[in-house]
N, C-alpha and C. Protein backbone atom coordinates (compact mmCIF):
# COMPACT_ATOMS: atom_id res chain seq x y z
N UNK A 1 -18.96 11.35 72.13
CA UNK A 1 -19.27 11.69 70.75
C UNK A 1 -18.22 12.66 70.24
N UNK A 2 -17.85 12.20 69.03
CA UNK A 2 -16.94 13.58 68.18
C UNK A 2 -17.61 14.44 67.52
N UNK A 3 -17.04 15.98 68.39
CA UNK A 3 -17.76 16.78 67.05
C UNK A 3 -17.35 17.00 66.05
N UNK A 4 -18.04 17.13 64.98
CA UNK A 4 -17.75 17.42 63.92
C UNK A 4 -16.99 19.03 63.43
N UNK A 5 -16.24 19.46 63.09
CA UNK A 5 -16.02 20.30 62.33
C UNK A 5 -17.21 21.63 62.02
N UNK A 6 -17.18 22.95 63.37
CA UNK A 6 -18.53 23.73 62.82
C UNK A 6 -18.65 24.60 61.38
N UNK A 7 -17.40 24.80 60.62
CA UNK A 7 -16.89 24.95 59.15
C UNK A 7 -17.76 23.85 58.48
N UNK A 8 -17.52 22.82 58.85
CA UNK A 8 -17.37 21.48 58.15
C UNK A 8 -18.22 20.23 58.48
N UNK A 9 -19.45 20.67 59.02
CA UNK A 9 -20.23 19.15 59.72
C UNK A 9 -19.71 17.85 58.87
N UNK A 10 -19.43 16.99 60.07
CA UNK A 10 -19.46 15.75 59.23
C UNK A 10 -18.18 15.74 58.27
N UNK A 11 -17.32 16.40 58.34
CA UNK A 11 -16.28 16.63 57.44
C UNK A 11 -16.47 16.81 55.75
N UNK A 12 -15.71 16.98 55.16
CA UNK A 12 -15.96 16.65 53.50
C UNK A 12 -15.43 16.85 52.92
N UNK A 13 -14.83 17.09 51.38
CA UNK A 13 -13.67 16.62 50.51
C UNK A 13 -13.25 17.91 50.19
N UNK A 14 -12.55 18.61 51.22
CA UNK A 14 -12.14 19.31 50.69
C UNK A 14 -10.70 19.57 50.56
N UNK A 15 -10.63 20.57 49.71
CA UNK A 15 -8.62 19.98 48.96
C UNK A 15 -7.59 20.10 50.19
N UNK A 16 -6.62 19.57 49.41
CA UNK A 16 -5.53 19.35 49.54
C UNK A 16 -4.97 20.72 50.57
N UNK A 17 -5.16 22.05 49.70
CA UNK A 17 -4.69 23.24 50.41
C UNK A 17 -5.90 23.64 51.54
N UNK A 18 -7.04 23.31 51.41
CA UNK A 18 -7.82 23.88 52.64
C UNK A 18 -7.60 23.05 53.97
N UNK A 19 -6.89 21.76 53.53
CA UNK A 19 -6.86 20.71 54.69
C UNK A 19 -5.36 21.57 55.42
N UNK A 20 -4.65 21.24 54.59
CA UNK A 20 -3.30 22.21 55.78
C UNK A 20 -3.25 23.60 55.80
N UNK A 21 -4.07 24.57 55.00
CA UNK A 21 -4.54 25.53 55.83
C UNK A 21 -4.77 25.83 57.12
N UNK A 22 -5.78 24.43 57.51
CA UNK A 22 -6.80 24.16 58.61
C UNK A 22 -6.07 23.57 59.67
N UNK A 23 -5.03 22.30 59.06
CA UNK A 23 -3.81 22.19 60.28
C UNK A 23 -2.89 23.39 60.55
N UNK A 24 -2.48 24.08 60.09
CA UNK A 24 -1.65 25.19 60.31
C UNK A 24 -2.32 26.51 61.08
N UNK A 25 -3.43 26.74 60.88
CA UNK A 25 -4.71 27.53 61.58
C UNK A 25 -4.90 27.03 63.12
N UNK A 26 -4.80 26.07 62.94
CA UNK A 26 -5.13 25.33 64.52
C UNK A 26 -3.65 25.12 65.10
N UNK A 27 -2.43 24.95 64.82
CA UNK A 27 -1.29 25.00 65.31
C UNK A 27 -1.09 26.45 65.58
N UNK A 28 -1.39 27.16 64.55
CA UNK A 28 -1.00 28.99 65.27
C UNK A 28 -1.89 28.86 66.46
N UNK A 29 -3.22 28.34 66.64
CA UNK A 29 -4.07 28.74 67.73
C UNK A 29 -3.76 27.92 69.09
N UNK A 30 -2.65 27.34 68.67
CA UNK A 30 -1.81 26.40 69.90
C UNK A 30 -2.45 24.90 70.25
N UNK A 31 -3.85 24.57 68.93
CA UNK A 31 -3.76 23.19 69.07
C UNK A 31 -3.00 22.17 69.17
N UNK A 32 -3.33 21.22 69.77
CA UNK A 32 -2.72 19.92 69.03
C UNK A 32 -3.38 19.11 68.25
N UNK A 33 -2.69 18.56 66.85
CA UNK A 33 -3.23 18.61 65.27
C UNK A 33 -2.48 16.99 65.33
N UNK A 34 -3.38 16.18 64.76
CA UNK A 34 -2.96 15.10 63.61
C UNK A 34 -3.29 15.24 61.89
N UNK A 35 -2.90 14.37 61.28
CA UNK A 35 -2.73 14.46 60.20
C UNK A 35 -3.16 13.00 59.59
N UNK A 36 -4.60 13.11 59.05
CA UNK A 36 -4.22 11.31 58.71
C UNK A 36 -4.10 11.10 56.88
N UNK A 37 -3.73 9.77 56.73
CA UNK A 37 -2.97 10.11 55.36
C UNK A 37 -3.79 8.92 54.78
N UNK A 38 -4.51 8.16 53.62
CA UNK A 38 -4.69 7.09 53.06
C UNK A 38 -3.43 6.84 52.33
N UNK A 39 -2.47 5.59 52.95
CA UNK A 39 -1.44 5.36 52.39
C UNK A 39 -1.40 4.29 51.34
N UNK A 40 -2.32 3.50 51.47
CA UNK A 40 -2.75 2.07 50.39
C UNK A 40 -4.34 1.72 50.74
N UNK A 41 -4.46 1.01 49.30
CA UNK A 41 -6.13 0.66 49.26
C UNK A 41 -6.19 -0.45 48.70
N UNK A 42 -6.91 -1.39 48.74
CA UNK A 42 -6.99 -2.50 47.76
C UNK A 42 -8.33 -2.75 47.08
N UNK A 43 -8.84 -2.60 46.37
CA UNK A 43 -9.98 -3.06 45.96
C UNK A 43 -10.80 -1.93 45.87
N UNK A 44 -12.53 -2.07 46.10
CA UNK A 44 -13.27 -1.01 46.18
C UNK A 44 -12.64 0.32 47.60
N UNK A 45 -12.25 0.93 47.32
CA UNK A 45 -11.72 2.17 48.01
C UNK A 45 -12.89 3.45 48.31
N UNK A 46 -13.17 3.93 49.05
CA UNK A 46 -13.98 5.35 49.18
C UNK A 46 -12.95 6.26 48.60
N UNK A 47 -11.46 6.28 48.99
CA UNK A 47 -11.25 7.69 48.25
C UNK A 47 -9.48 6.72 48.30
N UNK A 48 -8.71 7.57 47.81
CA UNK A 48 -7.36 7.11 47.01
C UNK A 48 -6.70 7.60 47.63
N UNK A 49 -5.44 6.82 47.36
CA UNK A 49 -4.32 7.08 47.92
C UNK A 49 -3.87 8.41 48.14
N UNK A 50 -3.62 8.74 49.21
CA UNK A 50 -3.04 10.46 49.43
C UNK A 50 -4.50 11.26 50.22
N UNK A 51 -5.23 10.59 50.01
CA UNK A 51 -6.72 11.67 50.62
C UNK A 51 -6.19 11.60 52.63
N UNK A 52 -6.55 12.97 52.66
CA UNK A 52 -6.34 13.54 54.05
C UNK A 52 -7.70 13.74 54.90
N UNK A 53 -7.26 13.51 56.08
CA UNK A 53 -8.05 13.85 57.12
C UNK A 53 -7.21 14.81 58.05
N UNK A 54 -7.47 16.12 58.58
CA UNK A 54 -6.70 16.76 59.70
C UNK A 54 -7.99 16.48 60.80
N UNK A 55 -7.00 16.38 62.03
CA UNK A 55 -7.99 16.57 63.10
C UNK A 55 -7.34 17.75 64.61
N UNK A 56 -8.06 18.21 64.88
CA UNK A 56 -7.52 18.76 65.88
C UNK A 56 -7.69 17.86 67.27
N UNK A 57 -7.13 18.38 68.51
CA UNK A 57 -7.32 18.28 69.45
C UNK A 57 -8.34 18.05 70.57
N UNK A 58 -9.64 19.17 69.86
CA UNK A 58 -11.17 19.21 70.27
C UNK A 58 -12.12 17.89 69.52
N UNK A 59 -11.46 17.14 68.45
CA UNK A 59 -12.14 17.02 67.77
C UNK A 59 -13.04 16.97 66.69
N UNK A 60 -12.54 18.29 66.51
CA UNK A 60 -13.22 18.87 65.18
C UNK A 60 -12.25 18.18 63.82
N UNK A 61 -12.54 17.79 62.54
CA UNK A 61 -12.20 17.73 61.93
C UNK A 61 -12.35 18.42 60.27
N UNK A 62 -11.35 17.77 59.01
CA UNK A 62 -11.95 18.66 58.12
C UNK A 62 -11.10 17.59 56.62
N UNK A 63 -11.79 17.04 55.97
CA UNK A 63 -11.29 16.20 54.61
C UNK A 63 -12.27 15.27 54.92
N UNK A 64 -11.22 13.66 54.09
CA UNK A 64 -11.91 12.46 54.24
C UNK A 64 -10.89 11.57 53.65
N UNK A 65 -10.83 10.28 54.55
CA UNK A 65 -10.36 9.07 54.32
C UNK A 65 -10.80 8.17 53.45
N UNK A 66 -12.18 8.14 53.92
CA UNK A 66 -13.11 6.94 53.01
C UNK A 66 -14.13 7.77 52.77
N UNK A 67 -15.06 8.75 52.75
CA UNK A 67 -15.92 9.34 52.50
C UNK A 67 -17.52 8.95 53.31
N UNK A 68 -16.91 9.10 54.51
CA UNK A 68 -17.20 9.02 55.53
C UNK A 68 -17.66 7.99 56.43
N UNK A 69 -17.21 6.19 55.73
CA UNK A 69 -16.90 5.36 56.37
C UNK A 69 -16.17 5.00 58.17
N UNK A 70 -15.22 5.33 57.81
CA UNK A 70 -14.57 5.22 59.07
C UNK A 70 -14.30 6.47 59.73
N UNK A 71 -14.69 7.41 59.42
CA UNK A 71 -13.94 9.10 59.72
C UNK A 71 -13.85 8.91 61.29
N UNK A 72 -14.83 8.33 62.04
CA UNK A 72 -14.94 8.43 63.41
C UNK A 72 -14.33 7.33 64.13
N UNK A 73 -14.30 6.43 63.29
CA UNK A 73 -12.54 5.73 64.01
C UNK A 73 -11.40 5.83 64.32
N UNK A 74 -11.27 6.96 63.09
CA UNK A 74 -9.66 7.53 62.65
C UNK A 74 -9.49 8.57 63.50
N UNK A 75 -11.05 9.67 63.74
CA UNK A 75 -10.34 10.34 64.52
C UNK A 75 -10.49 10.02 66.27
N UNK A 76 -11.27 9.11 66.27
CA UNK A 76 -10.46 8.47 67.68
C UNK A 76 -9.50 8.45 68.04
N UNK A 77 -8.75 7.00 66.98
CA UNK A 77 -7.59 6.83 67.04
C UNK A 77 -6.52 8.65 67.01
N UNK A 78 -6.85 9.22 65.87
CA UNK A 78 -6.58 10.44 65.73
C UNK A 78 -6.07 11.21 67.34
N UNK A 79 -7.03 11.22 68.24
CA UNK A 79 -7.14 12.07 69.65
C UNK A 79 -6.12 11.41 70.35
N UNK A 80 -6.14 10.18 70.53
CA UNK A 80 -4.57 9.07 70.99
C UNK A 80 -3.50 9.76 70.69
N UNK A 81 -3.54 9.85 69.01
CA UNK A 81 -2.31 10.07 68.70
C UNK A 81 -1.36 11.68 68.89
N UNK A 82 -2.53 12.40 68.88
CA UNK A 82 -2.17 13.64 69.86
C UNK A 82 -1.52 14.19 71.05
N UNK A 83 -2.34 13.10 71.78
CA UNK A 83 -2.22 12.72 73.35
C UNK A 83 -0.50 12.42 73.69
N UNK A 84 -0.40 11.10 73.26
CA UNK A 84 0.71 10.76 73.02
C UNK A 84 2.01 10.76 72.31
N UNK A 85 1.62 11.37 71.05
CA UNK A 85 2.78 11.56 69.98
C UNK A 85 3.18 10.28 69.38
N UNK A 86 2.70 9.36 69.38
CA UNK A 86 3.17 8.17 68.92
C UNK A 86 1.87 8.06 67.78
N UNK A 87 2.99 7.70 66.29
CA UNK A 87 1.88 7.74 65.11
C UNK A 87 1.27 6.76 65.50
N UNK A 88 0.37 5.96 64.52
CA UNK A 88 -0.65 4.88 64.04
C UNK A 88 -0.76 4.72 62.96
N UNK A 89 -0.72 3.10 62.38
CA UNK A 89 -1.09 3.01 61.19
C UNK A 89 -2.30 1.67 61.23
N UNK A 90 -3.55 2.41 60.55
CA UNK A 90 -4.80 1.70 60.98
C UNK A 90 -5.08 1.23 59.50
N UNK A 91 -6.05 -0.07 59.56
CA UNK A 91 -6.15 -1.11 58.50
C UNK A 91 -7.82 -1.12 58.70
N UNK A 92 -8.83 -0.45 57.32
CA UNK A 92 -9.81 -0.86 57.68
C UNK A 92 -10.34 -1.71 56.44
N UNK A 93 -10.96 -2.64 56.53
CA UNK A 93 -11.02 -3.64 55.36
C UNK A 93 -12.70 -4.61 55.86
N UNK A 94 -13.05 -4.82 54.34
CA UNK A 94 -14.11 -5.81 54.65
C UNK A 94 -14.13 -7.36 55.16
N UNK A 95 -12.85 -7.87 55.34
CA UNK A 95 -12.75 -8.86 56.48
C UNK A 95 -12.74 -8.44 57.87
N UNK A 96 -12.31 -6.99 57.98
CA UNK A 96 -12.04 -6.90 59.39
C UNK A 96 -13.26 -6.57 60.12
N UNK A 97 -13.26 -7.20 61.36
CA UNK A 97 -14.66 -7.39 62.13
C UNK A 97 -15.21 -5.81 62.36
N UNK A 98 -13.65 -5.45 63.00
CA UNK A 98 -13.80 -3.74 62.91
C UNK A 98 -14.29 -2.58 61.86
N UNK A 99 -13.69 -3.17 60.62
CA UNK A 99 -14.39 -2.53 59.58
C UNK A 99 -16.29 -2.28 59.21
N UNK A 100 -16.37 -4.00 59.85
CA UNK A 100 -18.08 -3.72 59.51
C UNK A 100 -18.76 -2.90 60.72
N UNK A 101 -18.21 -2.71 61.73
CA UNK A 101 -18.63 -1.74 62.91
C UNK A 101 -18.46 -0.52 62.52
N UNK A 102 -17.13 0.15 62.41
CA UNK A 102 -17.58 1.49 61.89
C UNK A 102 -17.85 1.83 60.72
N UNK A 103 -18.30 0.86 59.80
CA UNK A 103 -19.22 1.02 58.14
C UNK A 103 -18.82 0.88 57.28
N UNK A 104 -16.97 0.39 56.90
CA UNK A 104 -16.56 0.07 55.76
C UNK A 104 -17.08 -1.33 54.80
N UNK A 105 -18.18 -0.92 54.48
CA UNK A 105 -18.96 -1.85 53.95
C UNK A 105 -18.78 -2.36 52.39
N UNK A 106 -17.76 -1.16 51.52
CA UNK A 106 -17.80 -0.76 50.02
C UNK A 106 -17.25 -2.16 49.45
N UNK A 107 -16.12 -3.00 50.42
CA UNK A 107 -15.78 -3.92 49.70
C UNK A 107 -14.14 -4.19 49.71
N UNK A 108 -13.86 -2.71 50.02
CA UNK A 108 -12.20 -2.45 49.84
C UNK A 108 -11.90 -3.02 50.83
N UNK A 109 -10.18 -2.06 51.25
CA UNK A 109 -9.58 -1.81 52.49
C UNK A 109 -8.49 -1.23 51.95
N UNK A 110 -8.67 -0.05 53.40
CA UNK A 110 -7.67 1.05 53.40
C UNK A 110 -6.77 0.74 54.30
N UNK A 111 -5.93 1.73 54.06
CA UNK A 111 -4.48 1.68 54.94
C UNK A 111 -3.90 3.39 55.55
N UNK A 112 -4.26 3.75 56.38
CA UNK A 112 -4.29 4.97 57.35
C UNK A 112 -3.61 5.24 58.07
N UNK A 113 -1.94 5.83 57.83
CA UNK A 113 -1.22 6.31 58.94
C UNK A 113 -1.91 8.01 59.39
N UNK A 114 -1.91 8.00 60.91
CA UNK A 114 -2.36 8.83 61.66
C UNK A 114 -1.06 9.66 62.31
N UNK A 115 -0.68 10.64 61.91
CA UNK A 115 0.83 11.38 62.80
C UNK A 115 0.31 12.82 63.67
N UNK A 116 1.09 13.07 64.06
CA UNK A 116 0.93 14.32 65.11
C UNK A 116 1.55 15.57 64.25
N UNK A 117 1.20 16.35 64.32
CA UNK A 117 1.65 17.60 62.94
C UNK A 117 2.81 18.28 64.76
N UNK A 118 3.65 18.82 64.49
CA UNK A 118 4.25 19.72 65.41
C UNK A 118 4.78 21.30 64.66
């Protein structure tokens, strides 16, 4: 299970500056931080182009991709991309089988590069 964010259960929309606040907070504290980005959307979207997700290392996170559709996919994928340093760019959409598993149900599909903040 991922935890959630104890600031932040469940994550939630918060701006632009509290999100890299929160990556930069956790890099002074010697985490390791991703960064996920909504880079394209097509159709019904949870949230627009540019909306952030940071995640740390533990797990914890703090924003939103889709508004809370996939959050726990991404930061799966998210913990990988930590691990390893190698970005990701994840596709969640209402054809994809994957999409209806972790709840992107709205209609859209997003487009989610995941990077490693250093």
């Amino acid at each position: 299970m991922i935890p959630a964010s104890p600031d932040s259960p469940g994550g939630s929309l918060a701006s632009d500056q509290e999100i890299l606040q929160r990556a930069q907070d956790w890099r002074e504290q010697g985490k390791g931080v991703a960064l996920a980005t909504v880079v394209e959307t097509w159709g019904s979207a949870p949230r627009p182009t540019g909306s952030n997700l940071v995640i740390d290392e533990d797990g914890n996170f703090l924003g939103s991709v889709s508004g809370g559709c996939v959050e726990g996919a991404v930061v799966t994928e998210a913990l990988d991309v930590i691990s390893d340093g190698k970005p990701k760019m994840l596709e969640f959409g209402v054809a994809d089988e994957t999409a209806w598993r972790v709840g992107l149900s709205c209609g859209g599909t997003i487009r989610v590069y995941v990077e490693k903040l250093d």
